[in-house]
Structures are given as structure tokens and as C-alpha cells.
N, C-alpha and C. Protein backbone atom coordinates (compact mmCIF):
# COMPACT_ATOMS: atom_id res chain seq x y z
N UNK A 1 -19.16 -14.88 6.31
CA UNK A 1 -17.81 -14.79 5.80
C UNK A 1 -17.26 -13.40 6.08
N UNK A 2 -15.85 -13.07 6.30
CA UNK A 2 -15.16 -12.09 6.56
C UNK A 2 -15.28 -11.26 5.80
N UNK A 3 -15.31 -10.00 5.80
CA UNK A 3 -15.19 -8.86 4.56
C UNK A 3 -13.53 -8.92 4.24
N UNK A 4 -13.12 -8.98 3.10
CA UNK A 4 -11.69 -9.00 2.97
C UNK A 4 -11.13 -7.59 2.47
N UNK A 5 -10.06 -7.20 3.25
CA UNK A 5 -9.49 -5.66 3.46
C UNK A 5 -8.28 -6.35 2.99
N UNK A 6 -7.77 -5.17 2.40
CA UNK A 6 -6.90 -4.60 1.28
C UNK A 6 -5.62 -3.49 2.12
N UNK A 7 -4.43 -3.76 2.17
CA UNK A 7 -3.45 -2.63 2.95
C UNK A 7 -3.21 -1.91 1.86
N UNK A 8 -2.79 -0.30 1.94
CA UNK A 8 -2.65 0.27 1.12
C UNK A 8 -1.75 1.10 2.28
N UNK A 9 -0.21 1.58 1.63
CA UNK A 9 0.74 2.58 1.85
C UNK A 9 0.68 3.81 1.34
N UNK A 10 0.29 4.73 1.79
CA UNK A 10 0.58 5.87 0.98
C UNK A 10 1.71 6.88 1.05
N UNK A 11 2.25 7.81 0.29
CA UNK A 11 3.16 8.41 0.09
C UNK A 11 3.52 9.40 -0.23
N UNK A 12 4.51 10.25 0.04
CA UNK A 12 4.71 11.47 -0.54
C UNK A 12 5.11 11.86 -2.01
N UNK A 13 5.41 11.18 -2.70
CA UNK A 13 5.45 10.87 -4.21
C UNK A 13 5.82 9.51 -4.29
N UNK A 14 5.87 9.70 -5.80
CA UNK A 14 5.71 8.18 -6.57
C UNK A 14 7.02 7.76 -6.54
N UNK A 15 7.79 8.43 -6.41
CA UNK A 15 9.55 7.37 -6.49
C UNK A 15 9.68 6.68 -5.24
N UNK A 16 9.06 7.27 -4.00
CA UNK A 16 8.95 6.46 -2.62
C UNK A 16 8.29 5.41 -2.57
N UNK A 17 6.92 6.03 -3.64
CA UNK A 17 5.89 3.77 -3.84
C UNK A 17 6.87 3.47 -4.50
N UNK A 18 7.70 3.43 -5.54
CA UNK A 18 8.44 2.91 -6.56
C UNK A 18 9.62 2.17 -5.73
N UNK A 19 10.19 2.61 -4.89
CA UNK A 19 11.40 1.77 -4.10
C UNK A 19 10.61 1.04 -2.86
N UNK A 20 9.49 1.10 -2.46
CA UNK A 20 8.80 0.17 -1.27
C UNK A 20 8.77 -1.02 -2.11
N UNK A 21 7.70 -0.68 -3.24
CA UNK A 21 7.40 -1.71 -4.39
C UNK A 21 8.25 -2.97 -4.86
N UNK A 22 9.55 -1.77 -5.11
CA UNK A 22 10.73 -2.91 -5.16
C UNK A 22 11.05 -3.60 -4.09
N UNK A 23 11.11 -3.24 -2.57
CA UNK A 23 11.73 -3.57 -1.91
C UNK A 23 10.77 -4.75 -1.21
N UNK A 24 9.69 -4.55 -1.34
CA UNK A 24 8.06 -5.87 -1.22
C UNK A 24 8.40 -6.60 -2.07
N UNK A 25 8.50 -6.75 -3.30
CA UNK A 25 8.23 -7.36 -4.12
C UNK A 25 9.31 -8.34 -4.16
N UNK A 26 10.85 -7.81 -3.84
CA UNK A 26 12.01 -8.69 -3.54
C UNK A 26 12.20 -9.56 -2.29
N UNK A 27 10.68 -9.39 -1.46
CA UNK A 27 10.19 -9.80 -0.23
C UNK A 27 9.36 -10.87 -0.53
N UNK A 28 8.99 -11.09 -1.30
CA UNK A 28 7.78 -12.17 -2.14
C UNK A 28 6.73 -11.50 -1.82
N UNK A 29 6.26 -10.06 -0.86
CA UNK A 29 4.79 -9.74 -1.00
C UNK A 29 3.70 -9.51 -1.95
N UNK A 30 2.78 -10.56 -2.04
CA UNK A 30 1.54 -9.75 -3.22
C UNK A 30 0.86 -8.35 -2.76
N UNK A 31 1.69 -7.41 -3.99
CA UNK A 31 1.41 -6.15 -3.76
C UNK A 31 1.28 -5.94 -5.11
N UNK A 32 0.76 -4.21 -5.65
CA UNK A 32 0.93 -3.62 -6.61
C UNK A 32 1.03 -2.16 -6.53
N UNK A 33 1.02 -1.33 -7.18
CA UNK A 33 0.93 -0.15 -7.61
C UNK A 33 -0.07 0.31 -8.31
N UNK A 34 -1.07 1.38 -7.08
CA UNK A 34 -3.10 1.41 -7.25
C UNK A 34 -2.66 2.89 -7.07
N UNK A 35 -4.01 3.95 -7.62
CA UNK A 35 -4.40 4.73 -7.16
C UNK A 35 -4.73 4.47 -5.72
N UNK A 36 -4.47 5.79 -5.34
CA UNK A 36 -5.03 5.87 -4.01
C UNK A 36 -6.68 6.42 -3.66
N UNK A 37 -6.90 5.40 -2.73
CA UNK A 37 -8.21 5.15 -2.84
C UNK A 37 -8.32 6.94 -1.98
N UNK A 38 -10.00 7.19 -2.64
CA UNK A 38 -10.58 8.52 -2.04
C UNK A 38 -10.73 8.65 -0.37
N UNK A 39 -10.99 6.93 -0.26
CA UNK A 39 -11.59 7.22 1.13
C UNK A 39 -10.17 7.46 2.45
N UNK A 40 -8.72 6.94 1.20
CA UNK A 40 -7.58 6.61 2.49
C UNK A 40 -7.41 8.61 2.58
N UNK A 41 -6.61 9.27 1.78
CA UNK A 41 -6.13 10.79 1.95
C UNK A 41 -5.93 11.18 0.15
N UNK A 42 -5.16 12.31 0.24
CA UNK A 42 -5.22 13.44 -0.47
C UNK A 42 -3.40 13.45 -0.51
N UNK A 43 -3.04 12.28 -1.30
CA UNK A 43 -1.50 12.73 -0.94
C UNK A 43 -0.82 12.73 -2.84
N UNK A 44 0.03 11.96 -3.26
CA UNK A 44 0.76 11.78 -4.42
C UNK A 44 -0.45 11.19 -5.41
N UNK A 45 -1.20 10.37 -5.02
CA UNK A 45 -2.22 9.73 -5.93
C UNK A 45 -1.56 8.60 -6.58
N UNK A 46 -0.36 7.88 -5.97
CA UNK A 46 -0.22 6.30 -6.07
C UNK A 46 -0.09 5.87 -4.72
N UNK A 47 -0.41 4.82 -4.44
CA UNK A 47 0.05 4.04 -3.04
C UNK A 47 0.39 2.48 -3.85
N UNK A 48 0.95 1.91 -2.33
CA UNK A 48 0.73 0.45 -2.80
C UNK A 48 -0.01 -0.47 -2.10
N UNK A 49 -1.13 -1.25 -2.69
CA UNK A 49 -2.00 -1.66 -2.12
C UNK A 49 -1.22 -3.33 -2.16
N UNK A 50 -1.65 -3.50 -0.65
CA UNK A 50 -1.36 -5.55 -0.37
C UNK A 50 -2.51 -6.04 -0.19
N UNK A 51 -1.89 -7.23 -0.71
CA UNK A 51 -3.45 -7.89 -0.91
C UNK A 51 -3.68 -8.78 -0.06
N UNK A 52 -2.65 -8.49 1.26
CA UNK A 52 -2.95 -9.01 2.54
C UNK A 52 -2.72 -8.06 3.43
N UNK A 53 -3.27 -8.03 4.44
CA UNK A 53 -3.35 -6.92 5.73
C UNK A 53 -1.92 -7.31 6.88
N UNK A 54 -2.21 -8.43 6.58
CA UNK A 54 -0.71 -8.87 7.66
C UNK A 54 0.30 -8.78 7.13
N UNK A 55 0.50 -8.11 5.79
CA UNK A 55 2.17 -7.57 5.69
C UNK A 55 2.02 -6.02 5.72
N UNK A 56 1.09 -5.43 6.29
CA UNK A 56 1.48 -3.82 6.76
C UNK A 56 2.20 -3.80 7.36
N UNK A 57 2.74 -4.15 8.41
CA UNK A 57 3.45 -4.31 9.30
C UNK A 57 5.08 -4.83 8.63
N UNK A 58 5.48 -5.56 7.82
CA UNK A 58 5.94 -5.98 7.16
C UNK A 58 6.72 -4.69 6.38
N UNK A 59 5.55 -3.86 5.51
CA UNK A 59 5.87 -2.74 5.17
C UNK A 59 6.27 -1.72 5.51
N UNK A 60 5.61 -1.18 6.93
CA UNK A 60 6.63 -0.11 7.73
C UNK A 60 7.58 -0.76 7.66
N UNK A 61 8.16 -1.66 8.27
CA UNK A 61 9.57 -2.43 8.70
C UNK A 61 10.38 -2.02 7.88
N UNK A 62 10.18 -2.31 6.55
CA UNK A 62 11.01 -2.31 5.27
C UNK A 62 11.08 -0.48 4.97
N UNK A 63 9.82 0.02 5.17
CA UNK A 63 10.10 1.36 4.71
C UNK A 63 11.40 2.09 5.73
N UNK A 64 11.21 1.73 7.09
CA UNK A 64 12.03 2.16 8.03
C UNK A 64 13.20 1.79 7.81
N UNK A 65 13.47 0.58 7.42
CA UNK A 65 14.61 -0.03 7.27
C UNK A 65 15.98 0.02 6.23
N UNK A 66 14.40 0.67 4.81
CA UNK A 66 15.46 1.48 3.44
C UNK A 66 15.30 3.09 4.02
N UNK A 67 14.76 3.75 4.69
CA UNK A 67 14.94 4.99 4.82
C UNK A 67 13.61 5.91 3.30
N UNK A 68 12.69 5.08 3.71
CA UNK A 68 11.07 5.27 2.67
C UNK A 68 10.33 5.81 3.06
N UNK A 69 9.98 7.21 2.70
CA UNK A 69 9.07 8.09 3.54
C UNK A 69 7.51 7.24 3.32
N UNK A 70 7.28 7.38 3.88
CA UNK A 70 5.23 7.44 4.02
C UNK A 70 4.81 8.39 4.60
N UNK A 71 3.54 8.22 4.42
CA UNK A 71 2.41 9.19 4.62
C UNK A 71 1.48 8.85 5.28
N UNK A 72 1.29 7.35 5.54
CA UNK A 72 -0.15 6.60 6.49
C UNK A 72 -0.14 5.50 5.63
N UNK A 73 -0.71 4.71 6.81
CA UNK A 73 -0.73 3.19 6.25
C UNK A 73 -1.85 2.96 6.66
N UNK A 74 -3.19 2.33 5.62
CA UNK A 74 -4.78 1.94 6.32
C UNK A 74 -4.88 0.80 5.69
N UNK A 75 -6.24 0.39 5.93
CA UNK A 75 -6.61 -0.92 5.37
C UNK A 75 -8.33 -0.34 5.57
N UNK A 76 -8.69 -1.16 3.98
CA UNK A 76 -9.88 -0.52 3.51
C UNK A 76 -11.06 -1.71 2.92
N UNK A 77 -12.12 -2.35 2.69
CA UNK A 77 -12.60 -3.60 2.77
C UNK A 77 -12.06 -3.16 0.97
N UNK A 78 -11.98 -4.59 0.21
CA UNK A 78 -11.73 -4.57 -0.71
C UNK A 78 -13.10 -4.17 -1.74
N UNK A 79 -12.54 -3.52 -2.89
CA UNK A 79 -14.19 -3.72 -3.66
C UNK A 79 -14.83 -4.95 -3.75
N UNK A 80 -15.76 -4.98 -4.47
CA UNK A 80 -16.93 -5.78 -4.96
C UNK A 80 -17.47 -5.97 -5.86
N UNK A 81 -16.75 -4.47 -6.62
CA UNK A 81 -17.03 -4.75 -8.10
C UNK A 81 -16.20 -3.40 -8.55
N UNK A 82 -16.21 -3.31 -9.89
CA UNK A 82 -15.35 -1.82 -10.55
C UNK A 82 -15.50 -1.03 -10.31
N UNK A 83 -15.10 -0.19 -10.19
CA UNK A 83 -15.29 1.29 -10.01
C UNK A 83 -14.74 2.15 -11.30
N UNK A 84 -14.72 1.04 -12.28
CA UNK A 84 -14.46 2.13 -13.27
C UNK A 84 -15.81 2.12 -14.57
């Protein structure tokens, strides 16, 4: 079976995840609002993680399209269990 990966946007602050968020979410994408994982960077410390890989693409579009800074866009295998 596939390892299942997780998209995550990251950003230069949190009001930039905060209007992607909106602007996904008025998109029907299953997304949320995660810490940013250790292994993606060192940026604001929210991103928004999809819980599909084939709307990254989806997401630049929209960020480009409202004028939404980012910072890098990865995809990371999903956990397996908590990390908290």
C-alpha cells in the first residue's frame, strides 16, 4: 500500500494561512490550519496542511490568484501516530 503524504503551504505569517484557508475552504478543499511540521522549514509556525497532495497545485493557483504570499509548498508522508 502507498504511504499517504500530506501537502502543507507554508508562510510568512499567519494572516497569509488565514486568507489561503479561506480561500480553499470556499473551494471545497479538505484542508486545515497545522503547525508547521519540523521537517518542512523555520518560517511563521502555521501552515496549511491538505489532506490531499493533488490540490497543491490548486493552492499556488489560488495563492497567485488572491495575491497570498508563501514561503514553499512540500508534501511530507503523513504520521502514524501522535506526536504529541
Amino acid at each position: 500500500m502507498a504511504e499517504k503524504l500530506l501537502g502543507y503551504v507554508l508562510f510568512p505569517n499567519h494572516t497569509e494561512a488565514m486568507r489561503l484557508y479561506e480561500v480553499m475552504k470556499a473551494q471545497g478543499v479538505r484542508c486545515t490550519l497545522a503547525p508547521t511540521p519540523r521537517e518542512c522549514s523555520v518560517c511563521c509556525g502555521v501552515s496549511l496542511r491538505l489532506e490531499d497532495v493533488a490540490d497543491l497545485d490548486a493552492a499556488r493557483a489560488a495563492a497567485e490568484a488572491h495575491g497570498i504570499a508563501i514561503e514553499n509548498i512540500q508534501s511530507l508522508p503523513a504520521p502514524t501516530h501522535h506526536t504529541w
